[in-house]
C-alpha atoms as a PDB file:
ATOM      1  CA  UNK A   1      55.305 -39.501   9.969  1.00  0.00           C
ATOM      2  CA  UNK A   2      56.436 -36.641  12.680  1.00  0.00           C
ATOM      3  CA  UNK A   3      52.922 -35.296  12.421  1.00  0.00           C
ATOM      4  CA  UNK A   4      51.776 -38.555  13.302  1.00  0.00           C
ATOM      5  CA  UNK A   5      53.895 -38.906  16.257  1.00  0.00           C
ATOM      6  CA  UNK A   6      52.923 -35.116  17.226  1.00  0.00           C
ATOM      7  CA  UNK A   7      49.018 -36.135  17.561  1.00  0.00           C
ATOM      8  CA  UNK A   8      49.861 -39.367  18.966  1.00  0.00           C
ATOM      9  CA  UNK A   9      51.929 -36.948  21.864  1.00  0.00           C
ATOM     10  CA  UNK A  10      49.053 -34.803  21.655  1.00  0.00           C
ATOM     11  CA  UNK A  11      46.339 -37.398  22.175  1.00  0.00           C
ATOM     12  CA  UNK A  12      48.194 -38.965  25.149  1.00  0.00           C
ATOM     13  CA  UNK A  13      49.175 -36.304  26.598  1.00  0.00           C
ATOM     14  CA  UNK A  14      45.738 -34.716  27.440  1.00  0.00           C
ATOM     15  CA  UNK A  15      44.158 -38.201  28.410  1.00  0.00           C
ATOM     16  CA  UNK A  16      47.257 -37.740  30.755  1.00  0.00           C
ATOM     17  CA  UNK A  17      46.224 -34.638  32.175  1.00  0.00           C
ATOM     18  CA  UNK A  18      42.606 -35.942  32.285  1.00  0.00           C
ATOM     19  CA  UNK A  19      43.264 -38.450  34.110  1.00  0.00           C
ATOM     20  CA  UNK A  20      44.999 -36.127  36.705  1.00  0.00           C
ATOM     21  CA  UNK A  21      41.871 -33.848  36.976  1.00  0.00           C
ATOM     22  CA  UNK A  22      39.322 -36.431  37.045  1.00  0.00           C
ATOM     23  CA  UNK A  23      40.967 -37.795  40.582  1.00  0.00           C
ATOM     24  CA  UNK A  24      40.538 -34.332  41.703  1.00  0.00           C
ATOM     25  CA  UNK A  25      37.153 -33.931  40.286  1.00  0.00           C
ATOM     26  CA  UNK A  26      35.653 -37.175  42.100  1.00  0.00           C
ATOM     27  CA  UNK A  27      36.981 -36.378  45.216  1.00  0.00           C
ATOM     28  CA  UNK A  28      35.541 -32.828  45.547  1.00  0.00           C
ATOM     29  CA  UNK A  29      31.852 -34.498  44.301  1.00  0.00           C
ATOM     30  CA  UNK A  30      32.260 -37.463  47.246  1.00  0.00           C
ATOM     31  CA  UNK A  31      32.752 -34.577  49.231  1.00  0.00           C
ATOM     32  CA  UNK A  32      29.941 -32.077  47.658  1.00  0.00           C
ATOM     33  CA  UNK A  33      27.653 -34.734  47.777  1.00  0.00           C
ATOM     34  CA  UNK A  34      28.574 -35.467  51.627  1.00  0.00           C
ATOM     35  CA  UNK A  35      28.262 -31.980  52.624  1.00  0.00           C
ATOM     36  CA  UNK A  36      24.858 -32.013  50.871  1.00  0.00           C
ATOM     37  CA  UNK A  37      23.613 -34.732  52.959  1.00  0.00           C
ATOM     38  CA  UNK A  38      25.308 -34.454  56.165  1.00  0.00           C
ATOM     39  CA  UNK A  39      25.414 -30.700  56.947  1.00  0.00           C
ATOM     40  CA  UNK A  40      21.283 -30.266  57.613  1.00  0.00           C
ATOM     41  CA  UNK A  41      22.426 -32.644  60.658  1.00  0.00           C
ATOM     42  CA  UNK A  42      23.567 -29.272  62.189  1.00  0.00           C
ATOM     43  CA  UNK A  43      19.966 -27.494  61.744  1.00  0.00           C
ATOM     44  CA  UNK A  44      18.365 -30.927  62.826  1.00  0.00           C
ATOM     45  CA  UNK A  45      20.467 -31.624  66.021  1.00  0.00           C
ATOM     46  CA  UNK A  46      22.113 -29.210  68.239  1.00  0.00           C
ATOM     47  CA  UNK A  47      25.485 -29.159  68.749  1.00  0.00           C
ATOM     48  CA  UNK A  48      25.480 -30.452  72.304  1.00  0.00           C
ATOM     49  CA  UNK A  49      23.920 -33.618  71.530  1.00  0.00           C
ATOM     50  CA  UNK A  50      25.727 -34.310  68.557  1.00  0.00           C
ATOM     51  CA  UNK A  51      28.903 -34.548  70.104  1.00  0.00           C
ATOM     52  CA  UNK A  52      27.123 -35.990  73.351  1.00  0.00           C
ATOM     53  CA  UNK A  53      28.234 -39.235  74.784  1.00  0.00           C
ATOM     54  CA  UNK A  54      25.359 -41.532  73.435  1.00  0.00           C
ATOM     55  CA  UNK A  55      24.366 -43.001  70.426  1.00  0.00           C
ATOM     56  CA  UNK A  56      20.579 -44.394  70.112  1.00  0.00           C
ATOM     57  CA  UNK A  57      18.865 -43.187  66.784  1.00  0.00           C
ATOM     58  CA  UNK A  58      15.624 -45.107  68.150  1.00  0.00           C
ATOM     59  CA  UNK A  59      15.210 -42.536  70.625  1.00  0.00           C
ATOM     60  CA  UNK A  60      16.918 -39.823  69.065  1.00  0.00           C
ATOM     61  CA  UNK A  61      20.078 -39.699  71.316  1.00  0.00           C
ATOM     62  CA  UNK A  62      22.820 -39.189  67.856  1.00  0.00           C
ATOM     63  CA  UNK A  63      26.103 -38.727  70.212  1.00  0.00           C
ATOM     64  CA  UNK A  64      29.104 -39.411  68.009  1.00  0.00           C
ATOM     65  CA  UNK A  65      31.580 -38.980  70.740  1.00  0.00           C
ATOM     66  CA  UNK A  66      31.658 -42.891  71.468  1.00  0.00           C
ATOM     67  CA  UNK A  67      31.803 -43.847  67.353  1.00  0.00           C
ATOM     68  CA  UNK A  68      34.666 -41.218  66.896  1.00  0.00           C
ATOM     69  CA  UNK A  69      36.792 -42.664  69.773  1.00  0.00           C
ATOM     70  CA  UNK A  70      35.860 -45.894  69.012  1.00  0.00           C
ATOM     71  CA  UNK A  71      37.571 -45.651  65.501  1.00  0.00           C
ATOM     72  CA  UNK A  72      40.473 -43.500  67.088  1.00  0.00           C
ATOM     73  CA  UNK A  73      41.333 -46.426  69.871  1.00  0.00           C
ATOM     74  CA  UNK A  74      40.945 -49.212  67.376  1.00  0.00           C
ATOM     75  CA  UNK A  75      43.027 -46.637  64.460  1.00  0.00           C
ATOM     76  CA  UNK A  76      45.476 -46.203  67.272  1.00  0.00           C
ATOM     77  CA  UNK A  77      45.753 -50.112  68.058  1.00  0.00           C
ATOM     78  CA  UNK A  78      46.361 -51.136  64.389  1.00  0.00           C
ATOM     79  CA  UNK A  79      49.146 -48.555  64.286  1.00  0.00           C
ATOM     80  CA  UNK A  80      51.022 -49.920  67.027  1.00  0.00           C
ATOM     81  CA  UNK A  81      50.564 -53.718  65.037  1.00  0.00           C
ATOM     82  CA  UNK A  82      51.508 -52.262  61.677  1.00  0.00           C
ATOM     83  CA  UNK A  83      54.567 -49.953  62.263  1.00  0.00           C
ATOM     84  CA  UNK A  84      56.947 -51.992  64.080  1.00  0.00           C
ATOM     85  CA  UNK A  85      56.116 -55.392  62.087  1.00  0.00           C
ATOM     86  CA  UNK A  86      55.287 -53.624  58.486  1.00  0.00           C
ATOM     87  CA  UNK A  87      58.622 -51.956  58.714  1.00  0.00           C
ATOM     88  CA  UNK A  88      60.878 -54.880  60.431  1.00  0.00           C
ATOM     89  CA  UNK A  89      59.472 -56.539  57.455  1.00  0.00           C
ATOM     90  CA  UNK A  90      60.352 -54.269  55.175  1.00  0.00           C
ATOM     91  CA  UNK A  91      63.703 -53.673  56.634  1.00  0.00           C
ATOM     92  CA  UNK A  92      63.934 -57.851  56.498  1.00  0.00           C
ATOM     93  CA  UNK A  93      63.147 -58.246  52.960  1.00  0.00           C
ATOM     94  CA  UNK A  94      65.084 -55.050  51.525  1.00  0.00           C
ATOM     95  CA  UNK A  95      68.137 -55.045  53.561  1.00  0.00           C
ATOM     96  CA  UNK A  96      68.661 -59.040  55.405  1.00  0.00           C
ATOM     97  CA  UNK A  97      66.693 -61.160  53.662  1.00  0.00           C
ATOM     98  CA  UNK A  98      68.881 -63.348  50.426  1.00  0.00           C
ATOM     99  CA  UNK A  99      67.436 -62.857  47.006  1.00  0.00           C
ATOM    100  CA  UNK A 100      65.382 -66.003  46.513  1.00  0.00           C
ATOM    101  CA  UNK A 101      63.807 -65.187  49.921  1.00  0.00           C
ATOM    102  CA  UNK A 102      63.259 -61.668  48.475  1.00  0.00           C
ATOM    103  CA  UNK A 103      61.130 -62.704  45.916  1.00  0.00           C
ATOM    104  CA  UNK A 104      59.335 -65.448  47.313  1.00  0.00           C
ATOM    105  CA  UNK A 105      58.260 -62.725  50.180  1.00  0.00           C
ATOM    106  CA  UNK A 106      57.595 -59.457  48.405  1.00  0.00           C
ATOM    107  CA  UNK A 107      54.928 -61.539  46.362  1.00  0.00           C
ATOM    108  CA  UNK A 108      53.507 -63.244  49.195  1.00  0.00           C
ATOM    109  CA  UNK A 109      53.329 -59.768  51.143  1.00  0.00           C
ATOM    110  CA  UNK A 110      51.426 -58.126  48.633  1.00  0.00           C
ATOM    111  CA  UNK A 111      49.206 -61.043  48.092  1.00  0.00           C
ATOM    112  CA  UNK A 112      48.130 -60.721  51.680  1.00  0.00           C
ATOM    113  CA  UNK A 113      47.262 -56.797  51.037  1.00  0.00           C
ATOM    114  CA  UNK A 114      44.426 -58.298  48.744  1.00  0.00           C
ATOM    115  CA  UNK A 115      42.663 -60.674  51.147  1.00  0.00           C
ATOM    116  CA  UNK A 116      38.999 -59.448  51.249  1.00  0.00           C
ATOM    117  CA  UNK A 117      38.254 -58.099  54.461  1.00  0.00           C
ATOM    118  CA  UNK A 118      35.675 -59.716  54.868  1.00  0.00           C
ATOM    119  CA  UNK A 119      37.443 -63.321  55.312  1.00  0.00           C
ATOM    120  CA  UNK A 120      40.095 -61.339  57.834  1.00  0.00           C
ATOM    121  CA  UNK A 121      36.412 -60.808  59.914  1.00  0.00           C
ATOM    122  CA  UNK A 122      35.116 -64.650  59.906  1.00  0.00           C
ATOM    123  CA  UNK A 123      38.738 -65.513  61.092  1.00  0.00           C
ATOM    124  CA  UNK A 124      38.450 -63.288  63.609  1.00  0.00           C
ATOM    125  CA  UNK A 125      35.130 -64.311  64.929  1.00  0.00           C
ATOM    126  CA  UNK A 126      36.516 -68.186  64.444  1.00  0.00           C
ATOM    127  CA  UNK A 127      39.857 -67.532  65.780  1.00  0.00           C
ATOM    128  CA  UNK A 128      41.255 -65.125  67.196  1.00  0.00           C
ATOM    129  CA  UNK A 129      38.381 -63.508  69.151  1.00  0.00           C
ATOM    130  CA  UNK A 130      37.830 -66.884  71.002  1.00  0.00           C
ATOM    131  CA  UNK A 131      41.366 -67.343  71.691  1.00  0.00           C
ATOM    132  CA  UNK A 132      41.902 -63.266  73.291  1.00  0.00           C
ATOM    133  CA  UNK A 133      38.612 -64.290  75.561  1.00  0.00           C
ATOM    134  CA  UNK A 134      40.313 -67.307  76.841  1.00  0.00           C
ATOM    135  CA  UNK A 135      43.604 -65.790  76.879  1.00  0.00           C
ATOM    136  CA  UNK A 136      42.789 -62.527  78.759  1.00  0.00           C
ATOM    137  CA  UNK A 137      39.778 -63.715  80.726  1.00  0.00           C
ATOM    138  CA  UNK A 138      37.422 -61.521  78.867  1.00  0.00           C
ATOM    139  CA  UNK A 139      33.651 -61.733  78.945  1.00  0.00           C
ATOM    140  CA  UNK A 140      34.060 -61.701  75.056  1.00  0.00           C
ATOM    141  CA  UNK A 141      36.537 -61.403  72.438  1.00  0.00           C
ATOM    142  CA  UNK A 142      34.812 -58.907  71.016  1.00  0.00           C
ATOM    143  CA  UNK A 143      36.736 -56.010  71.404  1.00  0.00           C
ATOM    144  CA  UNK A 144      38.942 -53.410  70.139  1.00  0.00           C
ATOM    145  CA  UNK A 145      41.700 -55.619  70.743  1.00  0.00           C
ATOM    146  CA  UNK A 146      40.224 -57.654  68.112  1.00  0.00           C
ATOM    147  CA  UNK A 147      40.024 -55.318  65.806  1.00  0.00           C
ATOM    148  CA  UNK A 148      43.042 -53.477  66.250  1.00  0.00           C
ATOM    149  CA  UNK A 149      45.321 -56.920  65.767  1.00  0.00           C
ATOM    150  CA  UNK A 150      43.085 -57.800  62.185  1.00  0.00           C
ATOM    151  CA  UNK A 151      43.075 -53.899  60.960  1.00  0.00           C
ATOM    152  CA  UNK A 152      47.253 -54.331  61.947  1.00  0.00           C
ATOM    153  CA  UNK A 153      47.403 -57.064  59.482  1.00  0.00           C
ATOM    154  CA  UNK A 154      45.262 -55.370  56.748  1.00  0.00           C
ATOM    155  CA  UNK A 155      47.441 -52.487  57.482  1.00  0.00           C
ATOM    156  CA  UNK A 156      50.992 -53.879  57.430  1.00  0.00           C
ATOM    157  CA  UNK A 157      51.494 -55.164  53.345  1.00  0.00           C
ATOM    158  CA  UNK A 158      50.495 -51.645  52.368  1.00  0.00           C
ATOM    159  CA  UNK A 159      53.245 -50.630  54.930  1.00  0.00           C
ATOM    160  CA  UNK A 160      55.574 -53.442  53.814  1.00  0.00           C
ATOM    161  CA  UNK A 161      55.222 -52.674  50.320  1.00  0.00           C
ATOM    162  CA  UNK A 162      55.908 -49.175  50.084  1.00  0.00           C
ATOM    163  CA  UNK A 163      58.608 -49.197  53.160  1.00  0.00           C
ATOM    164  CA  UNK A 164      60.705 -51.936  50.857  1.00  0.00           C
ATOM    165  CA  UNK A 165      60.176 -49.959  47.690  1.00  0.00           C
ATOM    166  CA  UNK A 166      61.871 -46.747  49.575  1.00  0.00           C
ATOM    167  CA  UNK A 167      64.648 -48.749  50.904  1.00  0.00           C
ATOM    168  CA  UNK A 168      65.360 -50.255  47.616  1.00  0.00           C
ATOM    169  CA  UNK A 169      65.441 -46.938  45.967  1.00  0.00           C
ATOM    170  CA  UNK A 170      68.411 -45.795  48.467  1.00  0.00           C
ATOM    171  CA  UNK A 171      71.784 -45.690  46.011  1.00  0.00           C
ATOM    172  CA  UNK A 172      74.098 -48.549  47.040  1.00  0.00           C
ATOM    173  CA  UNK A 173      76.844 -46.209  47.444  1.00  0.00           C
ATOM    174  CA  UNK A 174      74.893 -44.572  50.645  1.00  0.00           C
ATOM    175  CA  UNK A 175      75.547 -48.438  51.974  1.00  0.00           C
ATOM    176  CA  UNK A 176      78.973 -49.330  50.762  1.00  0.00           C
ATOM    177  CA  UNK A 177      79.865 -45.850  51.743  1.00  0.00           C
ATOM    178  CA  UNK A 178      79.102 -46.847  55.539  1.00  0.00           C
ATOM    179  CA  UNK A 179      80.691 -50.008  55.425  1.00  0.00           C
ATOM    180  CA  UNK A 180      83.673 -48.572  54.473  1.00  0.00           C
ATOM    181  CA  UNK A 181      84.427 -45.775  57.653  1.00  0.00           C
ATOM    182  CA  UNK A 182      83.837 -49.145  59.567  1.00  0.00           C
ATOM    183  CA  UNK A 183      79.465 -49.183  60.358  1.00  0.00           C
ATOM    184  CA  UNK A 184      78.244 -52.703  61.061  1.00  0.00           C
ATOM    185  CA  UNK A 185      75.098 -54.103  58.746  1.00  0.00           C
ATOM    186  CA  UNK A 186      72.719 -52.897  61.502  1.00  0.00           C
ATOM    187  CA  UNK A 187      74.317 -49.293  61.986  1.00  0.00           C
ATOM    188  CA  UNK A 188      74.210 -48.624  58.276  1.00  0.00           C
ATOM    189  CA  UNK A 189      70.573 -49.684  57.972  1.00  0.00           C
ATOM    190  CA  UNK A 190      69.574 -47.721  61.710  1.00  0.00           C
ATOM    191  CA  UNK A 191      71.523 -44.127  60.643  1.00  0.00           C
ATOM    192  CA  UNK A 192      71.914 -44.682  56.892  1.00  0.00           C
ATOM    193  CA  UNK A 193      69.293 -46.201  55.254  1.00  0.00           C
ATOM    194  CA  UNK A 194      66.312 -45.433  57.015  1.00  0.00           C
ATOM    195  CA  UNK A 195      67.002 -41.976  57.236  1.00  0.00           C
ATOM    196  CA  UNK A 196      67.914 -42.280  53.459  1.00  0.00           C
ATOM    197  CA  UNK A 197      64.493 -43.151  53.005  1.00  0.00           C
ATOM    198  CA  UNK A 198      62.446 -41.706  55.628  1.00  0.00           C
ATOM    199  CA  UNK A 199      60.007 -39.693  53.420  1.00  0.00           C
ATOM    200  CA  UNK A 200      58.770 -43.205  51.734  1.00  0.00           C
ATOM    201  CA  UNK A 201      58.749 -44.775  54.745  1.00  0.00           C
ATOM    202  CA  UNK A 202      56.709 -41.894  56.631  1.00  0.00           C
ATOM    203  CA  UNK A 203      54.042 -42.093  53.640  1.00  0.00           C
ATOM    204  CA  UNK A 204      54.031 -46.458  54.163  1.00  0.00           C
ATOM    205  CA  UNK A 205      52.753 -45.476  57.651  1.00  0.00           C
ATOM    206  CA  UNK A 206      50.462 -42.588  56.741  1.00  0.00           C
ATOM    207  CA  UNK A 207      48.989 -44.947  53.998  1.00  0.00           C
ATOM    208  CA  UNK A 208      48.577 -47.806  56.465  1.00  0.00           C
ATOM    209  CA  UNK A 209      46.629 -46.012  59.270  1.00  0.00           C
ATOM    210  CA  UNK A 210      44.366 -43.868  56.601  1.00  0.00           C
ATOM    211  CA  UNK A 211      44.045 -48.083  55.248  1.00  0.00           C
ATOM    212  CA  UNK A 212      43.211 -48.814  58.783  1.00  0.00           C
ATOM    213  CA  UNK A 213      40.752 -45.605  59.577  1.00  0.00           C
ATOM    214  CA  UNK A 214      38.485 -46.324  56.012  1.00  0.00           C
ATOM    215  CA  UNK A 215      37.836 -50.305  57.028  1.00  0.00           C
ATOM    216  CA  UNK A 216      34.498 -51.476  57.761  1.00  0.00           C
ATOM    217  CA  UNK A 217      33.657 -55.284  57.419  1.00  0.00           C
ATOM    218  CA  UNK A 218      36.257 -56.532  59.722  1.00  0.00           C
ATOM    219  CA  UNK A 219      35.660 -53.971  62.193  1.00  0.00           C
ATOM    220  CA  UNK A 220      31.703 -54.222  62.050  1.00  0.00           C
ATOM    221  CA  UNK A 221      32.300 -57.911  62.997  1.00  0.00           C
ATOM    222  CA  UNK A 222      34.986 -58.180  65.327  1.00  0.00           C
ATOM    223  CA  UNK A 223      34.402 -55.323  67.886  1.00  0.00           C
ATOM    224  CA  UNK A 224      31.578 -55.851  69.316  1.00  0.00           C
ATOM    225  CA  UNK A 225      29.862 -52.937  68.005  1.00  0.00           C
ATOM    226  CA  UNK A 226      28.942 -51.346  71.172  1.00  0.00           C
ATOM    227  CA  UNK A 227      28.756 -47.440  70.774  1.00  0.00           C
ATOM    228  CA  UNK A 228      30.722 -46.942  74.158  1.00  0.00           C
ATOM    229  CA  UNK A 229      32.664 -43.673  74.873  1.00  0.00           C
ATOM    230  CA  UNK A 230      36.583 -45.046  75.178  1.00  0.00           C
ATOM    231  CA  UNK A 231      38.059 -42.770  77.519  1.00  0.00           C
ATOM    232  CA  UNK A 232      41.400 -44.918  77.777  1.00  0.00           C
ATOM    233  CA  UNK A 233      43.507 -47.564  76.616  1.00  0.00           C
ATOM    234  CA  UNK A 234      42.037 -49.923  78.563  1.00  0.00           C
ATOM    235  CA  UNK A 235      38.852 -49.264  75.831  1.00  0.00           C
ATOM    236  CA  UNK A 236      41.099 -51.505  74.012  1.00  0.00           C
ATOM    237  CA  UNK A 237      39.652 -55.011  75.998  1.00  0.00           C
ATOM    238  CA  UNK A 238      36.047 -53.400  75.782  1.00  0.00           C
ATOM    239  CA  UNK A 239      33.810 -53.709  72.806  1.00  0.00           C
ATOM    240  CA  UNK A 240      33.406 -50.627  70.685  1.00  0.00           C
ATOM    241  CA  UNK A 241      31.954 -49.549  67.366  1.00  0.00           C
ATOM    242  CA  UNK A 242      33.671 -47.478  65.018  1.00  0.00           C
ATOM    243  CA  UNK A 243      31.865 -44.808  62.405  1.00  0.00           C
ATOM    244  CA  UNK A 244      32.261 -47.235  59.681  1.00  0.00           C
ATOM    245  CA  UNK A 245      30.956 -49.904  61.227  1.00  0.00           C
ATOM    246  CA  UNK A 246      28.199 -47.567  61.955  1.00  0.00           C
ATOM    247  CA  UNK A 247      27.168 -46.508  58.417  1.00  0.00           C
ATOM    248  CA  UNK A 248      27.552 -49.968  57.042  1.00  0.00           C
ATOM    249  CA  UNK A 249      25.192 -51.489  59.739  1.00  0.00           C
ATOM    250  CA  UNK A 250      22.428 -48.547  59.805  1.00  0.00           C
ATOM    251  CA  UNK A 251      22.403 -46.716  56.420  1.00  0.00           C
ATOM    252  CA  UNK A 252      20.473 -49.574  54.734  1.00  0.00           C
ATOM    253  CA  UNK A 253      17.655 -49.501  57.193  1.00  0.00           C
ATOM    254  CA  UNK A 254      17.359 -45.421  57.665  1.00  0.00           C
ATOM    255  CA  UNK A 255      14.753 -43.592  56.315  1.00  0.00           C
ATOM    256  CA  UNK A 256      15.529 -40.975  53.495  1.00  0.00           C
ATOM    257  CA  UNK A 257      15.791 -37.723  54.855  1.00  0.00           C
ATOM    258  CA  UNK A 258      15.405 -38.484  58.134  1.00  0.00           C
ATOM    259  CA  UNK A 259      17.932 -37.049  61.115  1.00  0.00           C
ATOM    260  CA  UNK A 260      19.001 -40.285  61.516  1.00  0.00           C
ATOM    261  CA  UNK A 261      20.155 -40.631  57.836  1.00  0.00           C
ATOM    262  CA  UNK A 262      21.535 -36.930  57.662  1.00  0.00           C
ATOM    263  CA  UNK A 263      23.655 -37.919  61.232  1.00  0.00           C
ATOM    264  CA  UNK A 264      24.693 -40.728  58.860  1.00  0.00           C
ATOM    265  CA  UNK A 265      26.181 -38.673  55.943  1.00  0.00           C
ATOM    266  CA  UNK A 266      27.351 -36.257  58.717  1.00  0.00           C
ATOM    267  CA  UNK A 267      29.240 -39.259  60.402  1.00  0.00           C
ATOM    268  CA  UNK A 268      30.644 -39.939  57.005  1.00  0.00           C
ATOM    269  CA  UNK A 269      31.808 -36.258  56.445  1.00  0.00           C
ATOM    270  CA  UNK A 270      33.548 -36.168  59.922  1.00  0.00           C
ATOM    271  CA  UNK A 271      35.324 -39.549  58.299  1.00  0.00           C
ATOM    272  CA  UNK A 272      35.912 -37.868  55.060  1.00  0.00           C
ATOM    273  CA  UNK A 273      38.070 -34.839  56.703  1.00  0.00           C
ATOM    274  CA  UNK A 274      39.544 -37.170  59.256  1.00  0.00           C
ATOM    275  CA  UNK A 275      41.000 -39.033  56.134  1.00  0.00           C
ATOM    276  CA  UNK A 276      42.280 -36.034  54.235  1.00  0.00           C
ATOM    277  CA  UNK A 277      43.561 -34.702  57.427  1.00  0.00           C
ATOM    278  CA  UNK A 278      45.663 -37.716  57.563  1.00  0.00           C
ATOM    279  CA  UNK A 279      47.000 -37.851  53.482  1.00  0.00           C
ATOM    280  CA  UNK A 280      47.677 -34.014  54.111  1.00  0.00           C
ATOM    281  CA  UNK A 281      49.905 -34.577  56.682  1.00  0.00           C
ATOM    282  CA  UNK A 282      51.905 -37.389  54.831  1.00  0.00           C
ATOM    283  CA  UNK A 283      52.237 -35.154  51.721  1.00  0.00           C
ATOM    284  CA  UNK A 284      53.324 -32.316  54.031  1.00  0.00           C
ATOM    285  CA  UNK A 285      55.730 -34.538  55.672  1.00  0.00           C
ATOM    286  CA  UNK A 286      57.339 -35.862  52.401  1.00  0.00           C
ATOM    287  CA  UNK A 287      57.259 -32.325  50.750  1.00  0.00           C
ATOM    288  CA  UNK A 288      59.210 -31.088  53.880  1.00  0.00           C
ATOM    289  CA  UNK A 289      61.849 -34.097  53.854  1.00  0.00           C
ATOM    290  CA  UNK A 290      62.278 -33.872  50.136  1.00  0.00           C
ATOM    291  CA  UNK A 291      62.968 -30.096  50.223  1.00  0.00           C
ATOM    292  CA  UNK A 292      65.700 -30.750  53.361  1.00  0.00           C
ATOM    293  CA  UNK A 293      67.632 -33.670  51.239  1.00  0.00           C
ATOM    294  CA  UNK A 294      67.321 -31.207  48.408  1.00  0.00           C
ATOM    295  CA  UNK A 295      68.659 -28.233  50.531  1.00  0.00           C
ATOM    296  CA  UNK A 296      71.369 -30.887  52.086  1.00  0.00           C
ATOM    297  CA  UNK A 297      72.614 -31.736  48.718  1.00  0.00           C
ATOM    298  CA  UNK A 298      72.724 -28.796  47.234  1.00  0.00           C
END
């Protein structure tokens, strides 16, 4: 019976480990296969006119300046939509919120974070982007205002949802602790809580902008897809295209092996870093703060 139980361990334990090397695995291909494709852009095209200020394959303009700030104004948007309202939220349902409203809302929450983004796109065209025209006078509502408020929304259940599982994980002693030297609700959740929980809540934002930086449908239909350089914030009431909206709308009609489908896979490399850059950085962050709370309590 115990050597039954022994390859039993055995057996699950290197599926286990499998498991953990096949992420690892996939990722470097995506990216092997990427560079393969999308570093003969840099023999095809000099450097000066790949980071040039205008995209037009047709005539063999492949600036990527105006795609790459397109996606960092519209990125930059849906951050300032998810944070504040994906963490409120979280802060609402963890801390405020009674029970029953707890778990009617965490449900509905992460039932949101499963909408295809493609139906978040035809309500924007329907809705919203008619309404911003009309509201801010705009010659369209296709803009990166657009994009930023729907990318926001896609963002802030992935925020939500990790954010309240980090709260809920801080002991209730940290709280009861606070309301006993005299700290209102709000004080113990502003200087207690949060900062209890900082590192989870740091990686609910990191997740929900690298959520926001990889979308394509909804931006592809609600910006306007206009490859114009955004050289401010007021890019935000402008229409812009973003470098997924870019690969999604011209990869299927390039020609293999072409510049303009090596600029494509280049694009897509330049997306793939921007993204790691990005999880890096959270795992860095939560590394650091878990190391400091170790150091703190030991």
């Amino acid at each position: 019976m115990e050597s039954k139980l022994n390859w039993r361990e055995f057996v699950i334990t290197r599926l286990i480990k499998a498991s953990g090397y096949s992420a690892i695995v996939f990722v470097t291909l995506i990216f092997y296969f990427l560079l393969r494709e999308g570093l003969p852009t840099l023999a095809e095209v000099k450097l000066s006119d790949l980071f040039a200020i205008r995209w037009y394959p047709i005539e063999n303009y492949f600036g990527i300046l105006p795609l790459l700030t397109g996606s960092l104004i519209v990125t930059l948007g849906a951050g300032l939509v998810a944070v504040p309202f994906g963490i409120g939220t979280a802060i609402f349902i963890s801390e405020i919120a009674p029970r029953w409203a707890r778990e009617v809302l965490k449900p509905l929450v992460e039932m949101l974070g499963g909408l295809p983004s493609v139906v978040l796109g035809f309500l924007g065209i329907l809705v919203l982007s008619p309404f911003i025209r009309q509201f801010l006078n705009l010659p369209t509502g296709l803009t990166a205002l657009t994009g930023s408020l729907l990318l926001g929304g896609i963002a802030i259940p992935t925020v939500v949802s990790i954010a309240e599982d980090a709260l809920d994980s801080v002991p209730r002693s940290y709280r009861e602790g606070a309301w006993a030297l005299g700290a209102t609700k709000w004080q113990t959740i502003w200087r207690v809580t949060l900062p209890a929980a900082r590192s989870g809540v740091l990686t609910a934002v990191m997740l929900g902008v690298g959520r926001a930086i990889g979308e394509t449908m909804t931006v592809m239909m609600v910006t306007g897809n206009a490859p114009v350089l955004a050289t401010s914030l007021g890019a935000l009431f402008s229409p812009v295209r973003t470098m997924t909206a870019t690969i999604a709308a011209e990869m299927g009609e390039v020609a293999n092996g072409s510049v303009h489908y090596h600029t494509l896979f280049f694009i897509g490399m330049v997306l793939f870093i921007i993204s790691l850059i990005v999880n890096v950085t959270a795992s860095t962050v939560v590394f650091r703060s878990q190391k400091r709370a170790e150091k703190v309590l030991s």
